[in-house]
Each structure stands twice: as C-alpha cells, then as structure tokens.
N, C-alpha and C. Protein backbone atom coordinates (compact mmCIF):
# COMPACT_ATOMS: atom_id res chain seq x y z
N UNK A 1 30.67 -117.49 9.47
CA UNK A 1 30.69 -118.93 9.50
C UNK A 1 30.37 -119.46 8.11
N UNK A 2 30.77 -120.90 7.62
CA UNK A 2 30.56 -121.17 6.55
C UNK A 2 29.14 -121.37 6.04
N UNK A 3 28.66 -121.42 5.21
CA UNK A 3 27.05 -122.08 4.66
C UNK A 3 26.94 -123.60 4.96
N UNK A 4 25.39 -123.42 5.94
CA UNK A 4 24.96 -124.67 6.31
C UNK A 4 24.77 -125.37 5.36
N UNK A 5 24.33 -126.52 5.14
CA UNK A 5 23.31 -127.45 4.38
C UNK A 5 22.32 -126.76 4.31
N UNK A 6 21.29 -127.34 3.50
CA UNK A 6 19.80 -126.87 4.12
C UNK A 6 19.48 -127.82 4.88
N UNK A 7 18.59 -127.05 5.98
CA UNK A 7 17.86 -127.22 7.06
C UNK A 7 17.20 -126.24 7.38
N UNK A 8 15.86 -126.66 7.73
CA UNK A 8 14.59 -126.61 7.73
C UNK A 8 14.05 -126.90 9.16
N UNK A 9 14.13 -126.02 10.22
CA UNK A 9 13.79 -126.24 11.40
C UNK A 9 13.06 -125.09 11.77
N UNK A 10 12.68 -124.42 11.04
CA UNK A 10 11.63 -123.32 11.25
C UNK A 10 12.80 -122.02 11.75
N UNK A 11 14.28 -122.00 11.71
CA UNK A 11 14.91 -121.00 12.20
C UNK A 11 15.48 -120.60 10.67
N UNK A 12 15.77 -119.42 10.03
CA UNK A 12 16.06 -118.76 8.90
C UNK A 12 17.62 -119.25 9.36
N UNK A 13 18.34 -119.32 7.98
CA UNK A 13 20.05 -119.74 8.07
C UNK A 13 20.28 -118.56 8.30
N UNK A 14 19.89 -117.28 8.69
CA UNK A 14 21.08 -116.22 8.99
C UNK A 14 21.01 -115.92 10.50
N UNK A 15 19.86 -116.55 10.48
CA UNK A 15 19.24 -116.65 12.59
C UNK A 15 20.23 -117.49 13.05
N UNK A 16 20.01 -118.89 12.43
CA UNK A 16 20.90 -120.23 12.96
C UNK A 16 22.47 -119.72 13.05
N UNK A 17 22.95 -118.78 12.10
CA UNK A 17 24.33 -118.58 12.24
C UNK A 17 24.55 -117.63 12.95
N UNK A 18 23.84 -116.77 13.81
CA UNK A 18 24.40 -115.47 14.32
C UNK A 18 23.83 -116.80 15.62
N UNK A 19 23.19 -117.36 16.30
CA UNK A 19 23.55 -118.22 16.64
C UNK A 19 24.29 -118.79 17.27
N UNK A 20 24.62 -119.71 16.13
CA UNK A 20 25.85 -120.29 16.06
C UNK A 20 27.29 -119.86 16.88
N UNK A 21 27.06 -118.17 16.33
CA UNK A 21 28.28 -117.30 16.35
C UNK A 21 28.55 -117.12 17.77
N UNK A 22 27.22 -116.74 18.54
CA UNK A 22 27.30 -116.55 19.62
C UNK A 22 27.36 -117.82 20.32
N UNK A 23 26.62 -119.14 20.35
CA UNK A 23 27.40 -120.17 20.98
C UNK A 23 28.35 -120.67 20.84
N UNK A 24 29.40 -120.10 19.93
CA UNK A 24 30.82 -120.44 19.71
C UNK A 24 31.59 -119.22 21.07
N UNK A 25 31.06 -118.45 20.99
CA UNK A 25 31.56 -117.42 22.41
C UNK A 25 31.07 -118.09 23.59
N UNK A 26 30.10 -118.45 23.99
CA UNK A 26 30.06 -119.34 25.01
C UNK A 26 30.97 -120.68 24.96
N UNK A 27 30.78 -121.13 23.64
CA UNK A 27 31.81 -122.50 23.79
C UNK A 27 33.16 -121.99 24.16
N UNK A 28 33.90 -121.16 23.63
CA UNK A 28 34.87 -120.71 24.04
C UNK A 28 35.55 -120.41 25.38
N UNK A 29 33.98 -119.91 25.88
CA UNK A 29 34.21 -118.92 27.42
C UNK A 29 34.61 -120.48 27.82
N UNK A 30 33.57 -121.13 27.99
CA UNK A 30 33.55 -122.16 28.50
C UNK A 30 34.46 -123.30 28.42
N UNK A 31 35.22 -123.73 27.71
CA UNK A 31 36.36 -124.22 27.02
C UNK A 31 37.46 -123.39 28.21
N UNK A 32 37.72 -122.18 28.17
CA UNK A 32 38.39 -121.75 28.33
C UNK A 32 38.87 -121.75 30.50
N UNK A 33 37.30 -121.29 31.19
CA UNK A 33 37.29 -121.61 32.26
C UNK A 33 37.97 -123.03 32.24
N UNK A 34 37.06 -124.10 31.36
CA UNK A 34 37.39 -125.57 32.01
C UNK A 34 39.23 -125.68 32.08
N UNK A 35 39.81 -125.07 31.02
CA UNK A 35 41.23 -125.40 31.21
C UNK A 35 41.68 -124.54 32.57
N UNK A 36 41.43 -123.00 32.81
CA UNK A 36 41.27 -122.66 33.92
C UNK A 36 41.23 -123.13 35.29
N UNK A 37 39.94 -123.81 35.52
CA UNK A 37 39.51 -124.99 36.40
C UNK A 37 40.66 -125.89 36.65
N UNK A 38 40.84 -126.37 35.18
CA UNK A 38 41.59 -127.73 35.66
C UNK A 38 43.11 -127.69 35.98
N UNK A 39 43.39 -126.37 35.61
CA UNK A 39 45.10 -125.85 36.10
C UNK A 39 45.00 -125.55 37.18
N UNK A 40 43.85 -124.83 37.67
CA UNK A 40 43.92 -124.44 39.18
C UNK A 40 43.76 -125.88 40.42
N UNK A 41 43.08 -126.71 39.97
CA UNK A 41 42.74 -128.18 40.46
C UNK A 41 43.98 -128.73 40.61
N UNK A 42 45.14 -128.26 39.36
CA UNK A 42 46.17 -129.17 39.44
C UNK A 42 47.38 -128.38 40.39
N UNK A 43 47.12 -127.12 40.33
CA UNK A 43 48.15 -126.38 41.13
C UNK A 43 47.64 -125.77 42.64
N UNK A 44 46.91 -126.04 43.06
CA UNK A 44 46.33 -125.60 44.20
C UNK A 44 47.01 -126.25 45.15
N UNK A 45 47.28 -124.99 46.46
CA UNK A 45 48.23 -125.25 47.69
C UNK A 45 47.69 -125.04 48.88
N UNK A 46 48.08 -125.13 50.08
CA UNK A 46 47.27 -124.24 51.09
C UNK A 46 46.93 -125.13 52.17
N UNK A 47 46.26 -124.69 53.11
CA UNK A 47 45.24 -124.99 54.16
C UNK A 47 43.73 -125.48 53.38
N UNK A 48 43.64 -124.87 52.81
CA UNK A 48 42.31 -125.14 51.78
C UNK A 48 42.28 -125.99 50.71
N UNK A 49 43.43 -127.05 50.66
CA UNK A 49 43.85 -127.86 49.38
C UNK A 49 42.96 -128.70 49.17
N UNK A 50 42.72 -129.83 50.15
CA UNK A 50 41.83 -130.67 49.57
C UNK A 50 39.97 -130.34 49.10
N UNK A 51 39.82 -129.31 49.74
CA UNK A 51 38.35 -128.45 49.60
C UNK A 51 38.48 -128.17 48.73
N UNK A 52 39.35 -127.51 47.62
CA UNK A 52 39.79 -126.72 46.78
C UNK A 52 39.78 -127.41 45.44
N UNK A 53 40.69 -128.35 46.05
CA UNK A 53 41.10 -129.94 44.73
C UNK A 53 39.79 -130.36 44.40
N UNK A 54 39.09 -130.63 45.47
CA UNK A 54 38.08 -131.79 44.84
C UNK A 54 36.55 -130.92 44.57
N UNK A 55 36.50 -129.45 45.22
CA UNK A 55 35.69 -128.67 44.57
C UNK A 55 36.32 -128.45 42.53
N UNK A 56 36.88 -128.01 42.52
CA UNK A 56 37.64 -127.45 41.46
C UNK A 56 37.75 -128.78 40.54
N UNK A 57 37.73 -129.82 40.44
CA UNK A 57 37.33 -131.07 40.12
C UNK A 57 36.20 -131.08 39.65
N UNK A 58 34.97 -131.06 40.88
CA UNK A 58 33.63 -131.10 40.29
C UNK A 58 33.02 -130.47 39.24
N UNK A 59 34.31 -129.41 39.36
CA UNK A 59 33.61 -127.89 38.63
C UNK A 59 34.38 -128.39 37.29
N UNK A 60 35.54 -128.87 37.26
CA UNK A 60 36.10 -128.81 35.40
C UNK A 60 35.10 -130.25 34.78
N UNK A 61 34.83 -131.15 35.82
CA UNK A 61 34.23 -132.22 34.86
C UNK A 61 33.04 -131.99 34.53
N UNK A 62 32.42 -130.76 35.21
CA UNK A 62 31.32 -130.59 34.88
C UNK A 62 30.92 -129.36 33.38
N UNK A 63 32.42 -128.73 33.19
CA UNK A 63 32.80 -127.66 32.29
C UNK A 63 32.89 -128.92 31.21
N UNK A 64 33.59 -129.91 30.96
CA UNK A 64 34.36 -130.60 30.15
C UNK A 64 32.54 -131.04 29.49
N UNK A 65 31.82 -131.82 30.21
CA UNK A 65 31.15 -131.87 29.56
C UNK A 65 29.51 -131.14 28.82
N UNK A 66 29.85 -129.81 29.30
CA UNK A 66 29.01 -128.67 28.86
C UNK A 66 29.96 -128.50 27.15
N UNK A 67 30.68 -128.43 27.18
CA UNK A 67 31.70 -127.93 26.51
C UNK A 67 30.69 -128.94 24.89
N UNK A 68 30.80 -129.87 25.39
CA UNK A 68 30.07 -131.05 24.11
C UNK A 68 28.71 -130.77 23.59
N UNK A 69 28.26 -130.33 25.02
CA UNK A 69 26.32 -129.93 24.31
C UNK A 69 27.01 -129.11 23.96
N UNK A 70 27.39 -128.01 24.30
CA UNK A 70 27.37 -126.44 23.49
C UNK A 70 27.70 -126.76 21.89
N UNK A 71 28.90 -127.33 21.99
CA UNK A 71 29.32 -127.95 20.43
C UNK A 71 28.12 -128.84 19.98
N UNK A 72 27.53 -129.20 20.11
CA UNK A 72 26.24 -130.83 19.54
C UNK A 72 25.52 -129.56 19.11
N UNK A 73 24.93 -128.38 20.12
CA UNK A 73 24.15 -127.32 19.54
C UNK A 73 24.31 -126.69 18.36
N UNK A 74 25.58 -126.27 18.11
CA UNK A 74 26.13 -125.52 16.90
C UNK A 74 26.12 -126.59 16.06
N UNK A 75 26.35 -127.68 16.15
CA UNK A 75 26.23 -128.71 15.01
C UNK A 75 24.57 -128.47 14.69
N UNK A 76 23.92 -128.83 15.05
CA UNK A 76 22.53 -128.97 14.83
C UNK A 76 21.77 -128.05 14.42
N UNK A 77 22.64 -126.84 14.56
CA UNK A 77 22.06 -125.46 14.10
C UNK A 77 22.81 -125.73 12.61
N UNK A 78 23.73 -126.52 12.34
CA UNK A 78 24.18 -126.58 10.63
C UNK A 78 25.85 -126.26 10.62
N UNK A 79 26.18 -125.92 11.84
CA UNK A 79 27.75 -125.12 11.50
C UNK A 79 28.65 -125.68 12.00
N UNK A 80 29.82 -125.43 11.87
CA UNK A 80 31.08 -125.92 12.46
C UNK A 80 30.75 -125.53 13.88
N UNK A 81 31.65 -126.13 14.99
CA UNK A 81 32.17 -125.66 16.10
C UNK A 81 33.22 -125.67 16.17
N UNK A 82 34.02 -124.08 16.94
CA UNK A 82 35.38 -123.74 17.06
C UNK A 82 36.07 -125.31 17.82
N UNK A 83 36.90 -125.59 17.67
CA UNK A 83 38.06 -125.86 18.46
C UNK A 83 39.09 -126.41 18.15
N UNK A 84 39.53 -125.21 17.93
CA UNK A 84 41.15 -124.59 18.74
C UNK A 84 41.25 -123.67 19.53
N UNK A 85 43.04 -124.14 19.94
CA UNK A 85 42.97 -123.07 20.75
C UNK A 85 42.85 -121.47 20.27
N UNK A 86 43.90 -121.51 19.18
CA UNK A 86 43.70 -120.17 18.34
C UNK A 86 42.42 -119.38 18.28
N UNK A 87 41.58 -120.47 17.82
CA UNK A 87 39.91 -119.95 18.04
C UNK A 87 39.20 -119.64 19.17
N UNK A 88 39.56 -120.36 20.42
CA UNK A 88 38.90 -120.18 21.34
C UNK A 88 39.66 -118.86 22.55
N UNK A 89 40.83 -118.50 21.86
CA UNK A 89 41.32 -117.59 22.33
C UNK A 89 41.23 -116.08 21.59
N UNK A 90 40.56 -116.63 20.61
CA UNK A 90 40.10 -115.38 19.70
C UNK A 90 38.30 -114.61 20.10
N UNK A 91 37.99 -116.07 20.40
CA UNK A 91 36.56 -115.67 20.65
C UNK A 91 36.08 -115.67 21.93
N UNK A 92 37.27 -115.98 23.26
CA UNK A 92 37.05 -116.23 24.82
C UNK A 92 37.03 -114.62 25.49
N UNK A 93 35.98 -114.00 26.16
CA UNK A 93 35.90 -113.10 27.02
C UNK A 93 36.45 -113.62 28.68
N UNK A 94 37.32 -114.31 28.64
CA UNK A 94 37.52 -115.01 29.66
C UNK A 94 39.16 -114.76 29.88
N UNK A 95 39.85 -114.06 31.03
CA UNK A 95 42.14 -113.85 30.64
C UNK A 95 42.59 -114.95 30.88
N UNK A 96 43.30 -114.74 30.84
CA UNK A 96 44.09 -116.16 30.70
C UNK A 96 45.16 -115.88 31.89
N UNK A 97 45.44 -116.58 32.67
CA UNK A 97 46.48 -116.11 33.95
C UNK A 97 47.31 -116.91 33.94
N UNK A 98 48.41 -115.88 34.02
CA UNK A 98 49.79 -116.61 33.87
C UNK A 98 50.26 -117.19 35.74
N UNK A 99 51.07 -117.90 35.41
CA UNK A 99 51.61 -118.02 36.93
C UNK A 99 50.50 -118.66 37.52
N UNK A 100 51.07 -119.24 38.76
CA UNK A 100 50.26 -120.26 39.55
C UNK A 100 49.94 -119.32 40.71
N UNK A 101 48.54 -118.62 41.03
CA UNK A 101 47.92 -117.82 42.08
C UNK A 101 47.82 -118.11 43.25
N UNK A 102 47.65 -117.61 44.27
CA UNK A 102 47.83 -118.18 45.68
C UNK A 102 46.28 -118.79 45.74
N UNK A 103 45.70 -119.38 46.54
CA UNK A 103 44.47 -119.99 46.53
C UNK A 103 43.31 -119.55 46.64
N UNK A 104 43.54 -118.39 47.15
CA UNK A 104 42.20 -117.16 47.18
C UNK A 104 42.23 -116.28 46.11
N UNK A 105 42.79 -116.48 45.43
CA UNK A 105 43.41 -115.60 43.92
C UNK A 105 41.79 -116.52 43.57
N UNK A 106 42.92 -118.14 43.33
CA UNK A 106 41.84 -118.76 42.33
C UNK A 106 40.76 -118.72 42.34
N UNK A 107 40.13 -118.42 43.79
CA UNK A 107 38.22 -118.45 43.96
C UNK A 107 38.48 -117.23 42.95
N UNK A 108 38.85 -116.14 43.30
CA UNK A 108 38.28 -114.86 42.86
C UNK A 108 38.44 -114.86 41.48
N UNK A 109 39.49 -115.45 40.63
CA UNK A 109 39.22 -115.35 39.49
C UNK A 109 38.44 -116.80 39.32
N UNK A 110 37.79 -117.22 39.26
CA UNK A 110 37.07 -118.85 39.06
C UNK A 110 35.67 -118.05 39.17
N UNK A 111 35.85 -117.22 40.21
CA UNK A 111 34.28 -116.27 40.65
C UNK A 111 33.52 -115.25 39.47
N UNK A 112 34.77 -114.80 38.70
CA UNK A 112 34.47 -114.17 37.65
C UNK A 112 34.35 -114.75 36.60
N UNK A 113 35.04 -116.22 35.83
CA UNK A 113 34.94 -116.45 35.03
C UNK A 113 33.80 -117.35 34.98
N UNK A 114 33.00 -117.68 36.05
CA UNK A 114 31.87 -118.13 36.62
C UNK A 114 30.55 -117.51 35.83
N UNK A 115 30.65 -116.02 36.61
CA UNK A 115 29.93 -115.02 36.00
C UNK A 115 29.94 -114.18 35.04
N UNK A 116 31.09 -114.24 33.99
CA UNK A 116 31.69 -114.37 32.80
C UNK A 116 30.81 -114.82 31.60
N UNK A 117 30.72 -116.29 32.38
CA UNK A 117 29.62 -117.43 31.58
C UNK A 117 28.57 -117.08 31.72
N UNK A 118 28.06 -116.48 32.74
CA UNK A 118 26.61 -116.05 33.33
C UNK A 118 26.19 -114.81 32.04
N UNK A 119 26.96 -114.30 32.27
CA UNK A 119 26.58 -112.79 31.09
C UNK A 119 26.54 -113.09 29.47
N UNK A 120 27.94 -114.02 29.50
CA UNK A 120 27.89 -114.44 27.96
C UNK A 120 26.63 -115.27 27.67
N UNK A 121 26.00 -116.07 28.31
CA UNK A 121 24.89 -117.03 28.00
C UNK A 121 23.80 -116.07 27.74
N UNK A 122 23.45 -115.20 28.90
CA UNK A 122 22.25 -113.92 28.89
C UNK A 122 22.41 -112.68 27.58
N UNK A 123 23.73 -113.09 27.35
CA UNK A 123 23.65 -111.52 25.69
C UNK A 123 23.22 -112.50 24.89
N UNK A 124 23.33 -113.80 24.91
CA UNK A 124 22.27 -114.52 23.47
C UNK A 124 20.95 -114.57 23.63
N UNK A 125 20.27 -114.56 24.33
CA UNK A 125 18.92 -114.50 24.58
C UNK A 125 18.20 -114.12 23.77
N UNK A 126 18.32 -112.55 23.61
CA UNK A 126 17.07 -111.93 23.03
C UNK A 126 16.72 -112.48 21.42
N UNK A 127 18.01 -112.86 20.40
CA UNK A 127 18.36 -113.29 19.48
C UNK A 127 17.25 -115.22 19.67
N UNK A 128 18.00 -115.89 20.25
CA UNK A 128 17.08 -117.39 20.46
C UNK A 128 15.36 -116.35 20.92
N UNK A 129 15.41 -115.81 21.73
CA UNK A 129 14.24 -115.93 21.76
C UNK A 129 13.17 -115.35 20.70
N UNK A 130 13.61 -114.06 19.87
CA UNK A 130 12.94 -113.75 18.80
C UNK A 130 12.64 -115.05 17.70
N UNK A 131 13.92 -116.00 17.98
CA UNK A 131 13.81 -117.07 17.09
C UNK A 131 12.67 -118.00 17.59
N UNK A 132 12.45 -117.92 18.67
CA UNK A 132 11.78 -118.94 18.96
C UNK A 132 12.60 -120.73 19.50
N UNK A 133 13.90 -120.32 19.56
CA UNK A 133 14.71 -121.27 19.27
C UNK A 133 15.04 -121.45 21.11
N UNK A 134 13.75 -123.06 21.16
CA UNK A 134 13.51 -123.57 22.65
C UNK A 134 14.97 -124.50 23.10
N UNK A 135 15.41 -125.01 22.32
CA UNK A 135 16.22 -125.76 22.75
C UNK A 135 17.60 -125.22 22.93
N UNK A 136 18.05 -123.70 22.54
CA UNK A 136 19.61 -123.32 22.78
C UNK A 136 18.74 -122.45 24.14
N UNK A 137 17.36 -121.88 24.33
CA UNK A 137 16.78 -121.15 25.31
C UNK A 137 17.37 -122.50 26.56
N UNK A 138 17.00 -123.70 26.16
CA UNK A 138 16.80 -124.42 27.31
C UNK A 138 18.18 -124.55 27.85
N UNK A 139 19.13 -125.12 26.24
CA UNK A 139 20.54 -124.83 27.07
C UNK A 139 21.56 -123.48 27.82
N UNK A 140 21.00 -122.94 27.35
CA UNK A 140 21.42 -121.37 27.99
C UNK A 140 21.11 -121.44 29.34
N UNK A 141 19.49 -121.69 29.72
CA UNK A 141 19.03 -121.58 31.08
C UNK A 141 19.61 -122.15 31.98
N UNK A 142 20.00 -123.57 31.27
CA UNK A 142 20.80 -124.54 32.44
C UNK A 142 22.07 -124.38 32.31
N UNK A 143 22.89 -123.70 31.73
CA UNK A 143 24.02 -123.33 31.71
C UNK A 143 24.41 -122.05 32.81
N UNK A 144 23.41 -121.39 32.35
CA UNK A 144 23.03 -120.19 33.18
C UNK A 144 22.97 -120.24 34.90
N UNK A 145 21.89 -121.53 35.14
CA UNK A 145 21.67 -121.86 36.60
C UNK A 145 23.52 -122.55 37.09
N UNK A 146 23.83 -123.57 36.63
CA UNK A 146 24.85 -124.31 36.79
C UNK A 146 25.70 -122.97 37.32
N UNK A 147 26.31 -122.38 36.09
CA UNK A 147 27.43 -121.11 36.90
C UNK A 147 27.10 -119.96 37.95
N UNK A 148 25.66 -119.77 37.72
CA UNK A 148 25.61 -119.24 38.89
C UNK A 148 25.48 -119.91 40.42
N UNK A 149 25.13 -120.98 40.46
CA UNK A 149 25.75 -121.85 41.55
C UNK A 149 26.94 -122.04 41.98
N UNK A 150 27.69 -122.13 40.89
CA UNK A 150 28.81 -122.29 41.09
C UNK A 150 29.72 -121.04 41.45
N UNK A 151 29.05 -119.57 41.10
CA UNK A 151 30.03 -118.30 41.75
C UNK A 151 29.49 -118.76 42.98
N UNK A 152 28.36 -118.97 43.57
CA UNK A 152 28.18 -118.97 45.01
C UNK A 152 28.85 -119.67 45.62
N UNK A 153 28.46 -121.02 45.32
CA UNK A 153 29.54 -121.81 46.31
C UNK A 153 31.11 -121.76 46.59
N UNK A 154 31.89 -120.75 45.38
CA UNK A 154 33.12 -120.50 45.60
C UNK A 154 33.04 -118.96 46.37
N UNK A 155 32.03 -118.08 46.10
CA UNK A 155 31.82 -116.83 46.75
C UNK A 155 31.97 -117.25 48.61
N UNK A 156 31.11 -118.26 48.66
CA UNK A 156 30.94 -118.79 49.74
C UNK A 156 32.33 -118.86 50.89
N UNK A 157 33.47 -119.43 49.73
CA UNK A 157 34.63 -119.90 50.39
C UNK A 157 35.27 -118.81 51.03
N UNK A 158 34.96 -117.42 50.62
CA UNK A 158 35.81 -116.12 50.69
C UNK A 158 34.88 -115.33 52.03
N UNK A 159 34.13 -116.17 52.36
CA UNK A 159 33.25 -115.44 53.87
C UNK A 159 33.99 -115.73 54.94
C-alpha cells in the first residue's frame, strides 16, 4: 500500500498497513457477497420467492452499508481503500457464480459466503489485537456477529 501521512495514533505505520491490507480483504469479501446478494435478490424464482426477495434485500442493504465503515476504517488507518472491481476481485476469497442458480443453490452459496466473511474478519485479529487497535477489534466483532446470523437464518431455510 502506498505511504500514509503521518499519523500518530499510537499504531506503528507498518501495523496500520498490514491492517489496512487485511481490511481491504474483508472490504472486498464483502463488496463482493453484497453484489452476490443483490443478483440473487434480483434473480430469485420459486415457491420461496417472496421470503427469499425480501430476506436477500435485508441482507445486501445491510452489506452495502458495512462496505463504507470497512472503507472509513482503512481511511483512518492513513490508506487508500480498494475499489474496483479489478481490485476487489483480486483480493475477494469469495467465487463468483456464473448463471442464475436455482433457489436453494443461492442459500447454500449465500451460506458460505456468509461464513467466508466470518473467517476473513477472525484471520485479522491476532494482528489488531497485538496492536491494541480497539476500534477495527470493535468493527470486526460486529461484522463478525452480523454474518454469523445471517448463515443461520439462511441455514435455517434449508431445514
């Protein structure tokens, strides 16, 4: 990543950028579900449509605006935030699915890229926390709780 400014927040600039680096992989993941989300919202068929639509709804507007803290974070840590697509397809642990899936497809992949986010948020940890760095800890946590709610309640649909 490029050289911050200086700033002086008690985190060393090579802490803030590895960081950085890694909430650009979450921004990404996350970026990446939300378009996910919102293709599946728009193409969803079935017996299960309107459950589906307006779940899958809740879930991208609620991606769309995670997507902004994650980016406000990396700003504040000193650095750019990715976005493009180029970038966010470079740095997304998240596939990309072609074709429009039958509707139980979409839980199951929505289920993973759910818990996708869950894992990517938990490999930054140990890094913020050696830092001491409370406020990407805090956003992680609630990022963390959010998707794992959210595999359940779509886990839910597949009982």
């Amino acid at each position: 990543m490029a050289t911050a400014p200086l700033i002086n927040i008690g985190i060393p600039e090579e802490t803030r950028n590895q960081i950085a680096t890694d909430l650009s992989r979450l921004l990404a993941d996350t970026y990446s579900l939300y378009l996910q989300t919102h293709n599946f919202h728009w193409n969803v068929t079935g017996p299960m449509f309107q459950t589906l639509h307006l779940l899958f709804e809740t879930q991208y507007l609620e991606l769309a605006l995670a997507v902004d803290l994650i980016a406000e974070r990396i700003r504040a840590l000193g650095f750019p935030a990715p976005g493009t697509y180029s970038e966010y397809s470079r740095l997304s642990s998240i596939p990309e699915v072609s074709g429009v899936p039958q509707a139980v497809d979409m839980i199951k992949i929505l289920i993973e890229g759910q818990e996708t986010l869950v894992r990517t948020a938990r490999s930054i940890f140990p890094v913020v926390d050696e830092a001491h760095d409370e406020p990407t800890a805090d956003l992680l946590t609630q990022r963390m709780q959010v998707h794992e709610k959210n595999a359940w309640m779509l886990r839910s649909l597949l009982d």
